[in-house]
Protein backbone atom coordinates (compact mmCIF):
# COMPACT_ATOMS: atom_id res chain seq x y z
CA UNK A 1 -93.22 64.59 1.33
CA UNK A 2 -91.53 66.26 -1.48
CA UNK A 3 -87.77 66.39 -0.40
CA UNK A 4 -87.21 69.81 -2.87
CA UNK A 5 -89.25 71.48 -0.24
CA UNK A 6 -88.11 75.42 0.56
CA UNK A 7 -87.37 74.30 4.12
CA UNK A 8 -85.21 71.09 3.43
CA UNK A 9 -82.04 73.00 2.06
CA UNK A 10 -78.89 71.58 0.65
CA UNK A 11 -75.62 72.24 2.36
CA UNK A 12 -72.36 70.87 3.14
CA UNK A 13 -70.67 69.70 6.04
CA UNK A 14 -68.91 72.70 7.50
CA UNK A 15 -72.33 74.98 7.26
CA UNK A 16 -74.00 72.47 9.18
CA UNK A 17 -71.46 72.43 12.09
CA UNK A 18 -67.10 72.43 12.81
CA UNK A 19 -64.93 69.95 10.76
CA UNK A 20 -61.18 69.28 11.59
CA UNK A 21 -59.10 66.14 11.86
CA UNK A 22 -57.85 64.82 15.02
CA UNK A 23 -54.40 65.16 15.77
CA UNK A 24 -51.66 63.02 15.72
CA UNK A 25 -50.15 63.29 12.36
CA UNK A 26 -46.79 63.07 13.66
CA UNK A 27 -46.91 60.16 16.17
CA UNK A 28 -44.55 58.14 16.22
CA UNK A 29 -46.71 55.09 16.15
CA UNK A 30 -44.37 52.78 18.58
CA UNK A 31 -43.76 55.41 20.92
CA UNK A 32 -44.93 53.91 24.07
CA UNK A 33 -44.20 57.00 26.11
CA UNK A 34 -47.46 58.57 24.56
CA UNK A 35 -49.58 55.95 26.08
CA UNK A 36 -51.26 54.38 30.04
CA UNK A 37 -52.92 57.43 31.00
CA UNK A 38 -56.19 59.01 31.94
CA UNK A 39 -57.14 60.63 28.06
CA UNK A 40 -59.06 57.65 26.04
CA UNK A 41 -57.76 57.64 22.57
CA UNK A 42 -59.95 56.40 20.06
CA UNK A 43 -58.83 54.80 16.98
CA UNK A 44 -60.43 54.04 13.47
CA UNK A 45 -61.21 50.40 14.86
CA UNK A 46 -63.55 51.57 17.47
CA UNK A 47 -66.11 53.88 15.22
CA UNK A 48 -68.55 51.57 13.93
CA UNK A 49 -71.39 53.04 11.71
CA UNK A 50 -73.54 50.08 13.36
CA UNK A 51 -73.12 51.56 17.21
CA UNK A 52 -74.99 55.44 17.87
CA UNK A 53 -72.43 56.43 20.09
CA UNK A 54 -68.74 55.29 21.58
CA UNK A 55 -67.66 54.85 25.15
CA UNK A 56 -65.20 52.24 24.34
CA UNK A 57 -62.04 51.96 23.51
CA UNK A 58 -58.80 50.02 23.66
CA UNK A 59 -55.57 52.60 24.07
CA UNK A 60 -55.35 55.55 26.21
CA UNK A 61 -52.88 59.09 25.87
CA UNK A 62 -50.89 60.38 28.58
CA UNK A 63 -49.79 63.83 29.44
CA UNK A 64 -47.45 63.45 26.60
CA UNK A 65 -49.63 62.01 24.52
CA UNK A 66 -52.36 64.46 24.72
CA UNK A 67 -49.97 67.71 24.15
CA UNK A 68 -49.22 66.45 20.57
CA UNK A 69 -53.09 65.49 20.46
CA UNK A 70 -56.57 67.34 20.84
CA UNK A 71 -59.86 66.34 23.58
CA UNK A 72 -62.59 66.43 21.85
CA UNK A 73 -65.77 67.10 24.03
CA UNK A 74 -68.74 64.55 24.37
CA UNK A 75 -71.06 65.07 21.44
CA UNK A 76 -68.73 64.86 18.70
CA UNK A 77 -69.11 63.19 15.90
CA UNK A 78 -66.21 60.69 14.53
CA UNK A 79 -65.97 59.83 11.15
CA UNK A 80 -63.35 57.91 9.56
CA UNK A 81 -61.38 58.52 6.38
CA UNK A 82 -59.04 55.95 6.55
CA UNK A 83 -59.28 51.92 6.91
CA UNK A 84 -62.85 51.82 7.34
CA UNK A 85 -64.04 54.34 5.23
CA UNK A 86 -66.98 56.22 6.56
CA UNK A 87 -67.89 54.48 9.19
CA UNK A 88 -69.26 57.32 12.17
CA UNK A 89 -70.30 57.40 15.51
CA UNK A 90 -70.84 59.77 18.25
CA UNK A 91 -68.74 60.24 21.51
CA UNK A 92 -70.38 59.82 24.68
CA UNK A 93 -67.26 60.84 26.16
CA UNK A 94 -64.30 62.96 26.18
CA UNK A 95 -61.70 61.47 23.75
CA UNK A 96 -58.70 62.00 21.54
CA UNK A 97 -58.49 60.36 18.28
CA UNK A 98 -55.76 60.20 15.07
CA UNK A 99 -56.03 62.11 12.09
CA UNK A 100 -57.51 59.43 9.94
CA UNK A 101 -60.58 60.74 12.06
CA UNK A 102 -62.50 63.39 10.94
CA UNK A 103 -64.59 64.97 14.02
CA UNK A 104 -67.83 67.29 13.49
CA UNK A 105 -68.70 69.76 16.54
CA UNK A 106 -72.58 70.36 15.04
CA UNK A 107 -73.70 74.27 15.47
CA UNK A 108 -76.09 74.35 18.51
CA UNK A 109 -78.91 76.20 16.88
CA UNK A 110 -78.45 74.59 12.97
CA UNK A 111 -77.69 70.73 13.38
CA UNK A 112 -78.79 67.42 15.56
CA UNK A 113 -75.55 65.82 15.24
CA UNK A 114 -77.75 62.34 15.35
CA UNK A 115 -79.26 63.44 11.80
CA UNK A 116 -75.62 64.33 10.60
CA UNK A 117 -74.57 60.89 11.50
CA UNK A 118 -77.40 58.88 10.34
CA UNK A 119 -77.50 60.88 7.24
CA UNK A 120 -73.27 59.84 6.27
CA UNK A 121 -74.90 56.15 7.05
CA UNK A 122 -77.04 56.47 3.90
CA UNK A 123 -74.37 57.72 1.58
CA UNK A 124 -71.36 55.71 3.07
CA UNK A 125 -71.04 53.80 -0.28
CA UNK A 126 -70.69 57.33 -2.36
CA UNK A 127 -68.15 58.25 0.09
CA UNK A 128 -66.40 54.70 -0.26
CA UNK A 129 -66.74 55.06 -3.99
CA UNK A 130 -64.82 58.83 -4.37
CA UNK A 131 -62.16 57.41 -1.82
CA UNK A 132 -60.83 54.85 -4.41
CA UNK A 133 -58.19 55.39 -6.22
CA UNK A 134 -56.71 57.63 -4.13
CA UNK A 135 -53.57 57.10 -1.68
CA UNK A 136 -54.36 54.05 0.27
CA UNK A 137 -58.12 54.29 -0.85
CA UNK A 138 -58.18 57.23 1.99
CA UNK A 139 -61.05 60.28 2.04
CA UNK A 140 -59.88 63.09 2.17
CA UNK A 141 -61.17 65.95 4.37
CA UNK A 142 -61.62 68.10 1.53
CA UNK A 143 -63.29 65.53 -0.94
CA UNK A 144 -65.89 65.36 2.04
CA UNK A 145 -66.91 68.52 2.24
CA UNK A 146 -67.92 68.44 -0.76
CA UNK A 147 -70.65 66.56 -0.02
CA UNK A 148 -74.01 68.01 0.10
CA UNK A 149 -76.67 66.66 2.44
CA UNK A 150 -80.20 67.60 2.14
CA UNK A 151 -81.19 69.40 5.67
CA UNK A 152 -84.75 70.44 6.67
CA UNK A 153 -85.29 72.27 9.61
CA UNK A 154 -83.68 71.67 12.75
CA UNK A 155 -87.59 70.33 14.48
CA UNK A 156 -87.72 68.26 11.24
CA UNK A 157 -84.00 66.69 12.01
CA UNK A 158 -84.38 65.79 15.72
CA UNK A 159 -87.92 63.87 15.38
CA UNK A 160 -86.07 62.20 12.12
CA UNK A 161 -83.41 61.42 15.40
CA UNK A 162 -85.36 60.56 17.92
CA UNK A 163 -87.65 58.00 15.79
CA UNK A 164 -84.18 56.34 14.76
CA UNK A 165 -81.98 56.51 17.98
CA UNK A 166 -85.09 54.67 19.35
CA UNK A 167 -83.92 51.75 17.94
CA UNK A 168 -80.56 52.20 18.60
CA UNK A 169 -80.84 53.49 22.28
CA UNK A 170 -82.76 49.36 22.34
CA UNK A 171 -79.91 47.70 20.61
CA UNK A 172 -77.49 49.74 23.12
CA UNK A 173 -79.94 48.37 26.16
CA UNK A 174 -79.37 44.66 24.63
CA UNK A 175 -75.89 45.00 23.94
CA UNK A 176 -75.09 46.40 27.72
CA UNK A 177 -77.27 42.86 28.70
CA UNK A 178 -75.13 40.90 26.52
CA UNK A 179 -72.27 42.20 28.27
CA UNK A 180 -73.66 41.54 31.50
CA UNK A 181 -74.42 37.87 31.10
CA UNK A 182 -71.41 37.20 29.48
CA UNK A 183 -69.89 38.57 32.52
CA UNK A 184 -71.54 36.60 34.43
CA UNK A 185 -70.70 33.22 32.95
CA UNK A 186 -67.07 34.47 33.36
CA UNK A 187 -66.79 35.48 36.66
CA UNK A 188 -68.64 31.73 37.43
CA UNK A 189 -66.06 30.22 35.55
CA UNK A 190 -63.27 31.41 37.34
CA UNK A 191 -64.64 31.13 40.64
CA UNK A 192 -65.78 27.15 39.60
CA UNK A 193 -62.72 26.30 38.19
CA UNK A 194 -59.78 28.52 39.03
CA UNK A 195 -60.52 29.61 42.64
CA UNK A 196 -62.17 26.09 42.91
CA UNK A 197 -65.38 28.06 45.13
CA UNK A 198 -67.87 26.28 43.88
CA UNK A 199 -71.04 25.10 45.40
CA UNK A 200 -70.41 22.79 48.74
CA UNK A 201 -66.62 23.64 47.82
CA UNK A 202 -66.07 23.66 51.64
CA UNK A 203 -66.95 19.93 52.45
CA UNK A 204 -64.57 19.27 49.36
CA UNK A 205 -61.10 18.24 50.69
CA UNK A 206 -58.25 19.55 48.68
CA UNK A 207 -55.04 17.27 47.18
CA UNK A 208 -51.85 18.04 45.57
CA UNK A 209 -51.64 18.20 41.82
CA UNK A 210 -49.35 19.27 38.82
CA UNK A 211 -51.56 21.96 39.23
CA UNK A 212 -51.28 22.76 42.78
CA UNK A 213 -54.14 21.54 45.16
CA UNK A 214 -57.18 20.63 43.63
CA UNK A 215 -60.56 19.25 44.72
CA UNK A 216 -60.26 15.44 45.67
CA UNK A 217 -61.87 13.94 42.64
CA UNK A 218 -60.91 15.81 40.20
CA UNK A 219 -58.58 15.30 37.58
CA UNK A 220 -55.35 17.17 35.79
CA UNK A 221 -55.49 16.33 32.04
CA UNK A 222 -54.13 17.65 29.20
CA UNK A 223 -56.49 20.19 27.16
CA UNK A 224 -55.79 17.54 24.09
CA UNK A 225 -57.49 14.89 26.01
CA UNK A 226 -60.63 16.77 27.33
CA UNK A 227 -61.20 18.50 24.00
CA UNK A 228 -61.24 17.48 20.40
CA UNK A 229 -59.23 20.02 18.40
CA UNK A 230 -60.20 20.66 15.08
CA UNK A 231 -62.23 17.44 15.15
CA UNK A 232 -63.51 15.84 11.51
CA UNK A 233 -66.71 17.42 10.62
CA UNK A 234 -68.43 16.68 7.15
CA UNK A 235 -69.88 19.61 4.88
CA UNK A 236 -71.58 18.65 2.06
CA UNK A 237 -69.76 20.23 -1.35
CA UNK A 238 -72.83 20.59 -2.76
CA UNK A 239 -75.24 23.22 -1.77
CA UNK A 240 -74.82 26.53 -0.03
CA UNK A 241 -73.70 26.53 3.56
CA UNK A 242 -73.75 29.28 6.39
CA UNK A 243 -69.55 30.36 6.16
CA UNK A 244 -68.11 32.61 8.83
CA UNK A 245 -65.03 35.07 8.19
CA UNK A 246 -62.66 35.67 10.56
CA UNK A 247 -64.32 39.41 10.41
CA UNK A 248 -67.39 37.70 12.13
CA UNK A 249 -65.35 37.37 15.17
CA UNK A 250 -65.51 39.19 18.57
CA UNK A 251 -62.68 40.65 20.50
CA UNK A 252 -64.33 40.56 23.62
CA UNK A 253 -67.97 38.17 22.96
CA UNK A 254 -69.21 35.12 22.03
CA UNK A 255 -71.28 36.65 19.05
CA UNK A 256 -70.65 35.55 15.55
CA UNK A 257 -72.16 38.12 13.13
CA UNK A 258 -72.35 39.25 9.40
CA UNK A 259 -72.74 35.30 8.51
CA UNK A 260 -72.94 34.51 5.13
CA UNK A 261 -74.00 31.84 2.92
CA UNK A 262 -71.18 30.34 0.17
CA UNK A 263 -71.00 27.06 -1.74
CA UNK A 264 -68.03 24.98 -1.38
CA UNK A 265 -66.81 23.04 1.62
CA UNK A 266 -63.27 24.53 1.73
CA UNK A 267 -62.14 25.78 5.41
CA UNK A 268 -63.03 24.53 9.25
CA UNK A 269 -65.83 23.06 9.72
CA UNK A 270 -68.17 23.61 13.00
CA UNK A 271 -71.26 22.44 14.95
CA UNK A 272 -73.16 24.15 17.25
CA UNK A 273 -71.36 24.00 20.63
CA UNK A 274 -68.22 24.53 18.96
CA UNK A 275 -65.88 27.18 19.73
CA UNK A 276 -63.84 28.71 16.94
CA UNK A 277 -60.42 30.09 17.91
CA UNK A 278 -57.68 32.12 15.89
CA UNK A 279 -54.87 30.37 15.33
CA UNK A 280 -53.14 33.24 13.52
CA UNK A 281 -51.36 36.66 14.50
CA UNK A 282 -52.93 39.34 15.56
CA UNK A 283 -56.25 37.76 15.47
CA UNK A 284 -55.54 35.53 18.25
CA UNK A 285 -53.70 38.30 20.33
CA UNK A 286 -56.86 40.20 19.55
CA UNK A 287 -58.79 38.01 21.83
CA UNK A 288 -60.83 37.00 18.31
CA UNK A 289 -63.20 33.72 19.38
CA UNK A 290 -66.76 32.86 19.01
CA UNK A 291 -69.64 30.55 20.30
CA UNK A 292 -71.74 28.78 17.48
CA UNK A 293 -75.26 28.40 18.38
CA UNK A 294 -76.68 29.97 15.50
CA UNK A 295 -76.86 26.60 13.51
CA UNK A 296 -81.13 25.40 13.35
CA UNK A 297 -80.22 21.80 15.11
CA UNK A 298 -77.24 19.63 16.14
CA UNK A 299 -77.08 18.25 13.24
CA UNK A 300 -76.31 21.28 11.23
CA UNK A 301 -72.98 22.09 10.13
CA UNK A 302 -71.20 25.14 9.12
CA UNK A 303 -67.74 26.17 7.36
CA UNK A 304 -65.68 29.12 7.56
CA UNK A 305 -62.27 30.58 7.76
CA UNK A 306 -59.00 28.05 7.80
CA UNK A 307 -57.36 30.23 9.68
CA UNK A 308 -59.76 28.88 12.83
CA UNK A 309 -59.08 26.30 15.44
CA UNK A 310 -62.39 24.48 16.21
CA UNK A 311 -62.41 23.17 20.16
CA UNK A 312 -65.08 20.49 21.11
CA UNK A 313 -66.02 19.42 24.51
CA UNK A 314 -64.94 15.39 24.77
CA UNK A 315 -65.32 15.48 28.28
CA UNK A 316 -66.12 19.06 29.67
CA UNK A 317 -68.82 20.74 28.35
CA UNK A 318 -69.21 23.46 25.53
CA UNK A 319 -69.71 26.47 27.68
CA UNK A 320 -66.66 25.75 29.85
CA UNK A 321 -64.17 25.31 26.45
CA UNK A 322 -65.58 28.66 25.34
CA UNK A 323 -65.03 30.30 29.00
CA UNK A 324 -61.47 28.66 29.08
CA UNK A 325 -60.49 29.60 25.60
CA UNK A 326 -61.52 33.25 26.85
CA UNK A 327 -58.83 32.96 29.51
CA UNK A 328 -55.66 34.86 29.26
CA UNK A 329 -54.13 31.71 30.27
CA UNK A 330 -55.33 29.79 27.50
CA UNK A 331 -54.90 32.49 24.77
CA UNK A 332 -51.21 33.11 26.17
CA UNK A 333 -50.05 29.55 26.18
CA UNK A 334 -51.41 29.09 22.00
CA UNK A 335 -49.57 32.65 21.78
CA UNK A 336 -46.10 31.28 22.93
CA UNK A 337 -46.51 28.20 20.44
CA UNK A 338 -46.80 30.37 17.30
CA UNK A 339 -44.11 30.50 14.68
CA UNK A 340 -44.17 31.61 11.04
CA UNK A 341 -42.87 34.67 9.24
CA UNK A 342 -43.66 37.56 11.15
CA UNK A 343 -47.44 38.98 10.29
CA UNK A 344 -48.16 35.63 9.52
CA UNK A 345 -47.43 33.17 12.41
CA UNK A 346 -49.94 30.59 13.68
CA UNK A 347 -50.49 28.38 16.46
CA UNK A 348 -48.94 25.13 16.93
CA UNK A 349 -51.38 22.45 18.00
CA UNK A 350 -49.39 20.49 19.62
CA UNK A 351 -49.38 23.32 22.28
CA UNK A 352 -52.41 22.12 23.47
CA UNK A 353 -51.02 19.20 24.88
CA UNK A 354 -48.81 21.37 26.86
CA UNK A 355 -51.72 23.24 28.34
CA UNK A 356 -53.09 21.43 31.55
CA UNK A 357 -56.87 21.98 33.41
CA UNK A 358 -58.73 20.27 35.80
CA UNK A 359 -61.68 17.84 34.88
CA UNK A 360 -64.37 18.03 37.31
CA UNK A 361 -66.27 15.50 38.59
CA UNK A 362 -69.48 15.09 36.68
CA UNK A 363 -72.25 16.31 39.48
CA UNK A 364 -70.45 19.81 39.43
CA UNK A 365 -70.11 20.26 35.74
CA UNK A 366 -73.73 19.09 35.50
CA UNK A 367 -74.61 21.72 38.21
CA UNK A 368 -72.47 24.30 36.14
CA UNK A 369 -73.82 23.45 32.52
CA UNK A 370 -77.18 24.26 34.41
CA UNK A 371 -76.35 27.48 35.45
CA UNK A 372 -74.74 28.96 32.40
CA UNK A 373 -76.40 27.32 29.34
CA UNK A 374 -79.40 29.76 29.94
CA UNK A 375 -76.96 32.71 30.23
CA UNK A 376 -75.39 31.49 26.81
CA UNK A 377 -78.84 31.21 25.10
CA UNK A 378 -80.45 34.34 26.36
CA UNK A 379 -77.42 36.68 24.75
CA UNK A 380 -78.31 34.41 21.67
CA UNK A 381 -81.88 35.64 21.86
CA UNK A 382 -80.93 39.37 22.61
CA UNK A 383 -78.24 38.90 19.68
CA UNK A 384 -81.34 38.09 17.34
CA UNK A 385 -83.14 40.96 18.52
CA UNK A 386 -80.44 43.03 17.91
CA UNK A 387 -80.38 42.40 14.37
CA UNK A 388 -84.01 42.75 13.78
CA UNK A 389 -84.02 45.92 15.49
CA UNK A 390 -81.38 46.70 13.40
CA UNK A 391 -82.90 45.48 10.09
CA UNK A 392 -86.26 48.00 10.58
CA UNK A 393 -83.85 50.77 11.69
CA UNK A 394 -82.28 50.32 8.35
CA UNK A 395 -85.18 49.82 5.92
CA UNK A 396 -86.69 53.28 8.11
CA UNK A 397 -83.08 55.24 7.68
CA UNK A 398 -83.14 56.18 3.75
CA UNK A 399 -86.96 57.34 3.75
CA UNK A 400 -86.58 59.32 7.01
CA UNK A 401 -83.65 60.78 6.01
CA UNK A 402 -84.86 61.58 2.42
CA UNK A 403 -88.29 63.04 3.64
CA UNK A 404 -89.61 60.19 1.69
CA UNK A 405 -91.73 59.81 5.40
CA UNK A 406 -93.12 62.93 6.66
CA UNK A 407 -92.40 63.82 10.07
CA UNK A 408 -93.09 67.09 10.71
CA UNK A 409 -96.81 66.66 11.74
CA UNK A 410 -95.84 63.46 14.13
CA UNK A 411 -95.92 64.10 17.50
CA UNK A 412 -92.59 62.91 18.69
CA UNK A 413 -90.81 63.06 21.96
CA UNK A 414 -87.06 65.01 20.88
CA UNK A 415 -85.68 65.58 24.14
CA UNK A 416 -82.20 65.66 23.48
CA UNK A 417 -79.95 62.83 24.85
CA UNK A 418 -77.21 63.37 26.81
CA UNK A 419 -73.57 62.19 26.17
């Protein structure tokens, strides 16, 4: 298709639907009497260009907190112009966000605000680019509406939509299923190994402990002597290597993503099986911790940030060490070890000799290894299909978008999705 077309027309931002920044210029940022209510309040953290839409979010307004604020409606689209420059997404529900947010109501009868979004994906560098320089490397609301985007009819932009939220409406499905099984290895965790239900629990007769009472059988040890912490792992120097950042990290999964490949052999060092813990503030507060099983065999090694801890199973197995260094228990005792200057203190390993757990006997951490090593391998799989669903949306994006691929004589399905 030729993109100068009479009916692809260039406009900016504000003809194609309402721009204004969120509110909360004047917040006092530790002003805990804003926040624990009902209003979700969405911060630059939680827009990622990567995800279609948000319905998550970490920090919620109050009364107070919302009359200083604004609720934007379901539909809007967030796009950030501080921190992470650029990066958009849509809300699937009613939220309030700061003003380093810019939101964009679309006008019913001009815009799909899908095509909006996907369209700021394409020239995210261009925006990053015009941002630096300036205060904080910010973008400003007016230096975006200056851009132009190159709009063809309003038929033309939802089948350009539909073909692309496709993909991301599969990545969404795969991402909920991640969530699901990861769930589910928790919640066996905790009833295994906390609540001590496990199966045949009830023929199982119980004895005191530093712990409290504990299956007979089973041991109290110190977490130092059922794992090895950071434990020597050889990288070649020569060569490059897979390397993970601490940006590769999860809050709240297992996943490792964005891995790279570097040279060198400086920083922890990893197997698969491995978990890789912060050890430094506010990472590890964060909940940042990952699962490596990415690595082609066990005899592959990988490198990556010093400012991990790497936990091995010596006598557990690797799926409970992740599930345990998930536990607010875990995370809180590392958290009470950590000194430093402030912004920049780390864990103490020593505190994992402090930190006690009970070693099961081998038949039920065989039984449990069978159970969740399958849930830990199938989010690996949906992980990987994930990013190749990604990969084609991406190559697709920039000729859609550009009219480069003609859509206006495909039959596509552009029922409008709800949010």
């Amino acid at each position: 298709m030729n993109n100068t077309s009479t009916n692809w027309k260039l406009m900016k931002l504000h003809e194609l639907g309402f721009v204004g920044r969120g509110r909360s210029r004047h917040r006092p940022r530790n002003d805990t009497s804003l926040y624990e209510g009902k209003y979700p309040f969405i911060q630059t953290g939680d827009v990622k260009a990567a995800d279609l839409y948000i319905s998550s979010y970490t920090q919620t307004y109050n009364e107070k907190g919302l009359a200083q604020s604004k609720l934007w409606e379901p539909g809007t689209l967030c796009i950030t112009i501080a921190a992470n420059i650029a990066e958009t997404a849509i809300l699937k529900i009613s939220a309030c966000f700061p003003d380093s947010i810019v939101g964009f109501v679309p006008f019913a009868d001009v815009t799909d605000v899908r095509f909006v979004k996907y369209y700021i994906d394409t020239i995210k560098l261009r925006m990053q680019n015009v941002s630096k320089g300036t205060t904080q490397d910010n973008l400003s609301l007016d230096k975006l509406l200056t851009f132009e985007f190159l709009t063809p009819p309003l038929s033309t932009q939802r089948k350009i939509a539909a073909i692309l939220s496709a993909y991301d409406d599969l990545i969404e499905n795969n991402t909920c299923r991640i969530a699901i099984l990861e769930e589910m290895a928790q919640s066996l965790y905790r009833e295994w190994f906390v609540h001590f239900r496990f199966p045949g629990h009830e023929e199982n007769r119980m004895v005191e402990s530093a712990l409290g009472r504990i299956p007979e059988g089973w041991e109290v040890v110190k977490t130092s002597s059922a794992l090895e912490i950071d434990p020597p792992t050889k990288v070649p120097r020569d060569g490059e290597k897979p390397f993970i950042s601490m940006a590769s990290l999860s809050n709240n999964s297992m996943l490792i993503d964005d891995m790279e490949s570097r040279t060198g052999n400086s920083g922890s060092k990893f197997k698969n099986g491995d978990t890789l813990f912060a050890r430094i503030t506010p990472c590890l507060e964060n909940g940042k911790t990952g699962y490596v099983q990415f690595l082609p065999s066990a005899d592959s090694v990988a490198f990556g940030s010093t400012e991990f801890i790497v936990l091995r199973s010596r006598t557990l197995c690797p799926e409970y060490v992740y599930l345990m260094a998930r536990s607010n228990e875990f995370r809180d005792n590392a958290i009470k070890s950590m000194t430093g200057a402030t912004g920049r203190q780390r864990v103490q390993v020593a505190c994992f000799d402090k930190f006690l757990l009970t070693q099961p006997d081998t038949k039920t951490l065989a039984a449990f290894r069978k159970i969740v090593t399958p849930l830990f391998h199938n989010i690996y799989v949906l992980a990987q299909k994930n990013a190749n669903l990604r990969r084609t949306r991406d190559l697709l994006l920039p000729k859609l978008i550009s009219g480069e691929v003609d859509v206006e004589r495909l039959e596509v399905d552009t029922k409008a999705v709800t949010v």
